[in-house]
C-alpha atoms as a PDB file:
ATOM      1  CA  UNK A   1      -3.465  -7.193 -20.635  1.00  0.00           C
ATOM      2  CA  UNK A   2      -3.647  -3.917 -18.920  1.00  0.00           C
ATOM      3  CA  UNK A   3      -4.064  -5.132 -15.492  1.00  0.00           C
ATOM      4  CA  UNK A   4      -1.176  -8.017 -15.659  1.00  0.00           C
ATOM      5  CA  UNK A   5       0.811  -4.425 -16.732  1.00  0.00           C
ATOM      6  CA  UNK A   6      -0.548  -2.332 -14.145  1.00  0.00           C
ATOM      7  CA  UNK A   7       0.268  -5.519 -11.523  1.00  0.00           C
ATOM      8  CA  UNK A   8       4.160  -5.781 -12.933  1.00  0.00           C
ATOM      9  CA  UNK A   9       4.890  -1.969 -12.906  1.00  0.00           C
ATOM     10  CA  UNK A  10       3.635  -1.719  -9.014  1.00  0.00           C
ATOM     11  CA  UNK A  11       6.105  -4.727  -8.789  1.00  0.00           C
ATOM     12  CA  UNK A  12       8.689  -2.802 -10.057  1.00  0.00           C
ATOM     13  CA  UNK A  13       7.604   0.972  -8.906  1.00  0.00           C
ATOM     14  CA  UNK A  14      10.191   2.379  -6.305  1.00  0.00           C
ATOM     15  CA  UNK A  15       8.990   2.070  -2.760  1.00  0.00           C
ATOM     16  CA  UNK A  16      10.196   4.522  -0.452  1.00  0.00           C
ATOM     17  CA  UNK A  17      13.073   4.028   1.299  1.00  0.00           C
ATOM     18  CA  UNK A  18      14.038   4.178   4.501  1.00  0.00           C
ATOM     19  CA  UNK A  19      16.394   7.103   3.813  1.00  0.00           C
ATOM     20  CA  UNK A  20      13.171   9.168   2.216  1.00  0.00           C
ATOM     21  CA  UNK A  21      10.985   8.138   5.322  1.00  0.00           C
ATOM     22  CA  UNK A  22      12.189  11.202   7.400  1.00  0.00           C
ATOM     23  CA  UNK A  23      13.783  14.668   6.748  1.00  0.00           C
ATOM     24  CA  UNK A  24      15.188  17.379   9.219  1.00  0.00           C
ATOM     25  CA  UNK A  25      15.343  20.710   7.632  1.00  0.00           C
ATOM     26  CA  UNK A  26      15.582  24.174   8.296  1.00  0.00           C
ATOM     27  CA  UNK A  27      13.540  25.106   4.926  1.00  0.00           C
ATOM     28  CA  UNK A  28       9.822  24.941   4.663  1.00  0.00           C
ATOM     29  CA  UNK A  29       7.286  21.892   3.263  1.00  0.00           C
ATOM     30  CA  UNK A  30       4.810  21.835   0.919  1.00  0.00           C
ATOM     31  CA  UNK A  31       1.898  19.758   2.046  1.00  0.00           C
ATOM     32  CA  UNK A  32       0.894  18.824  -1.370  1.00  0.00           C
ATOM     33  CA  UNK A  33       4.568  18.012  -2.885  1.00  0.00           C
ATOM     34  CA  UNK A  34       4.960  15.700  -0.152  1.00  0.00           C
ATOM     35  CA  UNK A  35       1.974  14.117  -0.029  1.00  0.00           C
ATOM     36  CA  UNK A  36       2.226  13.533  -3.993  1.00  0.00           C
ATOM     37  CA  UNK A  37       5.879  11.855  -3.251  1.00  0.00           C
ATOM     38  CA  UNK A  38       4.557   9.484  -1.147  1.00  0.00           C
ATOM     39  CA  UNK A  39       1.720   7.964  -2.899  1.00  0.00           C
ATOM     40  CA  UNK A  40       3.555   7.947  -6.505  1.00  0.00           C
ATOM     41  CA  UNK A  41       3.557   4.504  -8.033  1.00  0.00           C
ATOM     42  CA  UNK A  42       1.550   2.757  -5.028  1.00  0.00           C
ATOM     43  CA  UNK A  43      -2.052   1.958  -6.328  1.00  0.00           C
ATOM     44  CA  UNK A  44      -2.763   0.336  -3.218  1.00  0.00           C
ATOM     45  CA  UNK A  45      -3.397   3.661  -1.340  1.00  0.00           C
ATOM     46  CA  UNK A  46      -6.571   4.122   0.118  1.00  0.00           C
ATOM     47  CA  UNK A  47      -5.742   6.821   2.455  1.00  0.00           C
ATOM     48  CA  UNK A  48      -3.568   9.247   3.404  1.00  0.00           C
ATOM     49  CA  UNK A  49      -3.470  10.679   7.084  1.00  0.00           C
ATOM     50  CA  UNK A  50      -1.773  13.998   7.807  1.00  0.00           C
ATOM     51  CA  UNK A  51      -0.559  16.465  10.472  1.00  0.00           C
ATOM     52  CA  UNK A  52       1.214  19.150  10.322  1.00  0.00           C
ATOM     53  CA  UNK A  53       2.138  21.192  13.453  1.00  0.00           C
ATOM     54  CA  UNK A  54       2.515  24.987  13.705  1.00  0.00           C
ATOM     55  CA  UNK A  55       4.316  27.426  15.673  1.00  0.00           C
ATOM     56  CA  UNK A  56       1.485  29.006  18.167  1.00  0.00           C
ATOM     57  CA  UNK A  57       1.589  32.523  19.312  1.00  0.00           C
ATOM     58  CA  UNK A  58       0.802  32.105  23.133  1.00  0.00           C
ATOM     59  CA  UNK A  59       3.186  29.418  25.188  1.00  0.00           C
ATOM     60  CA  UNK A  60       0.928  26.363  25.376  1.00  0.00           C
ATOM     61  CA  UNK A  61      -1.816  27.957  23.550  1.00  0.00           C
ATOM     62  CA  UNK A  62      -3.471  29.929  25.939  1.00  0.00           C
ATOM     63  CA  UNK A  63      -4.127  33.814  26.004  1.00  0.00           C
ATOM     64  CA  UNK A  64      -2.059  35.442  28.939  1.00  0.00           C
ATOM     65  CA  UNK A  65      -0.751  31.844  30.294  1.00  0.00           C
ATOM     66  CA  UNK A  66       2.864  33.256  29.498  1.00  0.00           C
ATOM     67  CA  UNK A  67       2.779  35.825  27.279  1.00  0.00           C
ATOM     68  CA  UNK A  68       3.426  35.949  23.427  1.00  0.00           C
ATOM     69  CA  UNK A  69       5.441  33.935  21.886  1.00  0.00           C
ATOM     70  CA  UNK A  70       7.682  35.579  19.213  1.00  0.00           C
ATOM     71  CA  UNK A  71       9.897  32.742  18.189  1.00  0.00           C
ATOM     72  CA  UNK A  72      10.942  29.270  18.691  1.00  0.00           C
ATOM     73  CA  UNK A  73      14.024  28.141  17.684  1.00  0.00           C
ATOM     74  CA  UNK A  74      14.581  23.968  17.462  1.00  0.00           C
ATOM     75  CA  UNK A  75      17.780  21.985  17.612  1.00  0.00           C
ATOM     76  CA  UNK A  76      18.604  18.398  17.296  1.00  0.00           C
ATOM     77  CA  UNK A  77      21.051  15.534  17.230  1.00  0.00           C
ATOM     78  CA  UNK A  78      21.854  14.931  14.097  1.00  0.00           C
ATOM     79  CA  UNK A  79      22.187  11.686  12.528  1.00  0.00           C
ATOM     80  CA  UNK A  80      20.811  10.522  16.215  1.00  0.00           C
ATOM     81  CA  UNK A  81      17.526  12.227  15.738  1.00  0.00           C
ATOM     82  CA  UNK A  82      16.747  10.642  12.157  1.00  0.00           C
ATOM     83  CA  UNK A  83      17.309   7.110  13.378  1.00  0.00           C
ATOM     84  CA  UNK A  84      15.358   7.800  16.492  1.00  0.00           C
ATOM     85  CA  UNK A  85      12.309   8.965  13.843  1.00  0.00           C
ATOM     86  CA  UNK A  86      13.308   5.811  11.785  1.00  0.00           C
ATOM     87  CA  UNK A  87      12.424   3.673  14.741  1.00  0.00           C
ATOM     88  CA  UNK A  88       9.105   5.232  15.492  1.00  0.00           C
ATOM     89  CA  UNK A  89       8.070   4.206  11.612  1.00  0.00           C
ATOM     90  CA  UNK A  90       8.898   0.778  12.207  1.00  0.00           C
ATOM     91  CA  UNK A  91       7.318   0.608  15.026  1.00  0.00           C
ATOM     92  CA  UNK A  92       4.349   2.431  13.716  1.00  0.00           C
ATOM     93  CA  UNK A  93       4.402  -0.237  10.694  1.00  0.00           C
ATOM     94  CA  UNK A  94       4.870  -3.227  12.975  1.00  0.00           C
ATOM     95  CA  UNK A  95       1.718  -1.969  14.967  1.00  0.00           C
ATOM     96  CA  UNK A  96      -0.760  -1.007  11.958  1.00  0.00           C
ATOM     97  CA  UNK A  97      -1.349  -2.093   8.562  1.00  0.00           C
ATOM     98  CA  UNK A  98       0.625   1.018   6.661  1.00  0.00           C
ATOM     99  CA  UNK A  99       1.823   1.325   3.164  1.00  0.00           C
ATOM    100  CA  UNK A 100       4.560   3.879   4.019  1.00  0.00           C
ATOM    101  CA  UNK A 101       4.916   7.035   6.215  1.00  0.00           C
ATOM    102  CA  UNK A 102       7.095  10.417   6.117  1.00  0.00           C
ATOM    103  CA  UNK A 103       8.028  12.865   9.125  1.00  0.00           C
ATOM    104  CA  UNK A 104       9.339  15.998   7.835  1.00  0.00           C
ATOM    105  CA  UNK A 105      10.262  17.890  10.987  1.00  0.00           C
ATOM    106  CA  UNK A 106      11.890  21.711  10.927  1.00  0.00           C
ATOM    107  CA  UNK A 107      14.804  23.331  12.784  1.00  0.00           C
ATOM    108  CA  UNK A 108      15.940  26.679  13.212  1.00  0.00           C
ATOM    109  CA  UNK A 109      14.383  29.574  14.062  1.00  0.00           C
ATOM    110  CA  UNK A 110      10.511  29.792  13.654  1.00  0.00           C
ATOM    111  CA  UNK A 111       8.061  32.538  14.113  1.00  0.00           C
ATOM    112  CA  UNK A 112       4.119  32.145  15.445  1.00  0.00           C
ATOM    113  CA  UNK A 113       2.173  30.783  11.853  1.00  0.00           C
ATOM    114  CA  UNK A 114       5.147  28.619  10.736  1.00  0.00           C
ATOM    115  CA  UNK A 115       5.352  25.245  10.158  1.00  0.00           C
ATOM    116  CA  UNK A 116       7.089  22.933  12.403  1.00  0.00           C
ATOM    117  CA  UNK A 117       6.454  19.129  11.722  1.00  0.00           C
ATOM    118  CA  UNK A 118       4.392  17.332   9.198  1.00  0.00           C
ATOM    119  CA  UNK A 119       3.678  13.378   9.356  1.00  0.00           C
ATOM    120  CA  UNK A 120       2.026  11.652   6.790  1.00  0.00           C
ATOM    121  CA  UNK A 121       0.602   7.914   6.572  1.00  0.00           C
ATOM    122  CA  UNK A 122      -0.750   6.166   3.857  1.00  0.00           C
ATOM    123  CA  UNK A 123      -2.629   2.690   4.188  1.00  0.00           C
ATOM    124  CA  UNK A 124      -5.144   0.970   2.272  1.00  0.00           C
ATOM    125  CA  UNK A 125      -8.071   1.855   4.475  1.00  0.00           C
ATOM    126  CA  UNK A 126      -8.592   4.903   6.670  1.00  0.00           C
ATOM    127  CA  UNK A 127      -8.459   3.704   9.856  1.00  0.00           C
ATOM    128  CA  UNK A 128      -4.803   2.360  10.160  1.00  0.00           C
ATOM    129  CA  UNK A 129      -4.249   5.824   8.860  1.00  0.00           C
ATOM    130  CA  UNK A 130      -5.568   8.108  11.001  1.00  0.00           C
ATOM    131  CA  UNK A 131      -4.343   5.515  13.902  1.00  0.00           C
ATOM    132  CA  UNK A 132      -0.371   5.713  12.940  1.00  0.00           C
ATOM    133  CA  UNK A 133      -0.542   9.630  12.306  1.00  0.00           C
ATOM    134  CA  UNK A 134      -1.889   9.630  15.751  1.00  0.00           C
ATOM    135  CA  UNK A 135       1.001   7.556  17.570  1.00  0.00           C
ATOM    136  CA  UNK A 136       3.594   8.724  15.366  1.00  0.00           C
ATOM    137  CA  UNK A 137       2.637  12.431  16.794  1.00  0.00           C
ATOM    138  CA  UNK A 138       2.626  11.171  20.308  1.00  0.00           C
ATOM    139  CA  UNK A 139       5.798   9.341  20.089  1.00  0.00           C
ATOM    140  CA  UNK A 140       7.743  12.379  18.072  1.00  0.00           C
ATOM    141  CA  UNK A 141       6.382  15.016  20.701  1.00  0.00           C
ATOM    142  CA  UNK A 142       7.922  12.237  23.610  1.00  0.00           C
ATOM    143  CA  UNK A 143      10.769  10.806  22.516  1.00  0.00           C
ATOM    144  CA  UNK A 144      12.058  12.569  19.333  1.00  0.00           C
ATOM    145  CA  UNK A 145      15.709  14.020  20.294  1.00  0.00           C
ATOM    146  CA  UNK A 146      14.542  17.767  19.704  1.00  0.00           C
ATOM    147  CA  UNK A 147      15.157  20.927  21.982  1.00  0.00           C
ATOM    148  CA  UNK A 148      12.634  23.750  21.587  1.00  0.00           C
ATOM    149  CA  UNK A 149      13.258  27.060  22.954  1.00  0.00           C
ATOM    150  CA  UNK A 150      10.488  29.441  22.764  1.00  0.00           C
ATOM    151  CA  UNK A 151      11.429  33.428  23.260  1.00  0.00           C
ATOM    152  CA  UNK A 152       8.709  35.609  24.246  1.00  0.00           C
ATOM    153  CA  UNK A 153       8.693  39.097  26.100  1.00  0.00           C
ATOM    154  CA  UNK A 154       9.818  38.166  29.007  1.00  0.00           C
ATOM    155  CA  UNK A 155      12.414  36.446  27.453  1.00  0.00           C
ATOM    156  CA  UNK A 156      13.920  32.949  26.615  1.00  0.00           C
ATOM    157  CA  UNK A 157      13.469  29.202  27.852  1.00  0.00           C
ATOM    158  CA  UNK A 158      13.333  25.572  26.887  1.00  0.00           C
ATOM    159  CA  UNK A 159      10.257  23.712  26.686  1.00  0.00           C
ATOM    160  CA  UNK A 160      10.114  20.599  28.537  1.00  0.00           C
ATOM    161  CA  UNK A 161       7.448  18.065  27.731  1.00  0.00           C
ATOM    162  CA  UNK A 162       4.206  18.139  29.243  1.00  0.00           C
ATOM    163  CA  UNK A 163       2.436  15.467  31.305  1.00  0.00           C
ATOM    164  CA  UNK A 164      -0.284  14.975  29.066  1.00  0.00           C
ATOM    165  CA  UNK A 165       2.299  13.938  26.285  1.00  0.00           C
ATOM    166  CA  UNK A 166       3.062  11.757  28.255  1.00  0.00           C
ATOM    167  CA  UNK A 167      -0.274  10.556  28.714  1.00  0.00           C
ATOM    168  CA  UNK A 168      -1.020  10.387  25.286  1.00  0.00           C
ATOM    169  CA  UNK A 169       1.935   8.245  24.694  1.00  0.00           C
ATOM    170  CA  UNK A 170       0.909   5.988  27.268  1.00  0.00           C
ATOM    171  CA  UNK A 171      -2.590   5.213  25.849  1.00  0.00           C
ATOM    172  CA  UNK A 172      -0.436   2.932  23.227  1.00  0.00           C
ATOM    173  CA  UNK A 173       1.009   1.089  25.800  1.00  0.00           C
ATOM    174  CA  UNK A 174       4.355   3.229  26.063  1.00  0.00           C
ATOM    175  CA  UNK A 175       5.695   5.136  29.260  1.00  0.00           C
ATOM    176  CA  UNK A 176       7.353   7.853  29.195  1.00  0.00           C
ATOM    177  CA  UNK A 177       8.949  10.438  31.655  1.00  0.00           C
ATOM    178  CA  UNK A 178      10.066  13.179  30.091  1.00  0.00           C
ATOM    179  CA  UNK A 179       7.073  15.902  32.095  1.00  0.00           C
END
């Protein structure tokens, strides 16, 4: 009896929906909370594949390349930006065998140590995991309407996108141009 139970209330359990799939916020995220959110009432998870980016405290992460960074401040489109995110889960979905994913991505000002984005993918096996974290990183660091604009001592500037984001976008089949 307890299994036909178990089998009807994962029927009935809330799935997340497409409006909990992606949050912009200025305040921070707790790893742990949102990790918990996502796998409540799905038995079916296997895995759960994380990132979560952080504000670095040299411009592209290297000692003397442009001095220290002492903030970043991030902007977006909104209402623009969270269907853009939207799109990269569906596409994520459509390409591997997910249960459900979450971006939780941060504007505002942020200093060096701070959190910035978090992305989080749950599937039945690890694999499928681990692959959607992956492209959902490289598609959010590519195409995700976001401005970054890091001040350091020397002063402020925008970030543009790197070539090897691009790159790494284009090892799932995906060009981009943004470098």
């Amino acid at each position: 009896m307890v299994p036909i139970v178990r089998m009807l209330t994962a029927l009935q359990a809330p799935r997340p929906t497409a409006l909990s799939r992606v949050a912009i916020q200025a305040a921070d995220f707790d790893l742990s909370a949102e990790v918990a959110a996502l796998r409540a009432a799905d038995d079916g998870v296997g895995a759960v594949a994380s990132f979560i980016g952080t504000v670095r405290d040299r411009h592209g992460g290297v000692s003397g390349e442009a001095g220290e960074v002492m903030a970043m401040e991030l902007e977006h489109y909104p209402g623009m930006t969270e269907r853009a995110i939207e799109a990269m889960i569906d596409e994520a979905a459509g390409r591997f065998d997910i249960r459900a994913a979450r971006v939780v991505h941060r504007i505002g000002r942020l200093l060096p140590g701070d959190q910035i984005v978090l992305v989080l993918v749950t599937s039945a096996h690890r694999g499928p995991a681990f692959q959607a974290c992956e492209f959902l990183m490289d598609y959010l660091k590519t195409q995700a309407p976001f401005w970054k604009k890091e001040t350091t001592l020397a002063g402020a500037r925008w970030v543009d996108a790197r070539a090897s984001d691009d790159a790494a976008l284009a090892r799932w089949g995906i060009t981009s141009s943004n470098a």
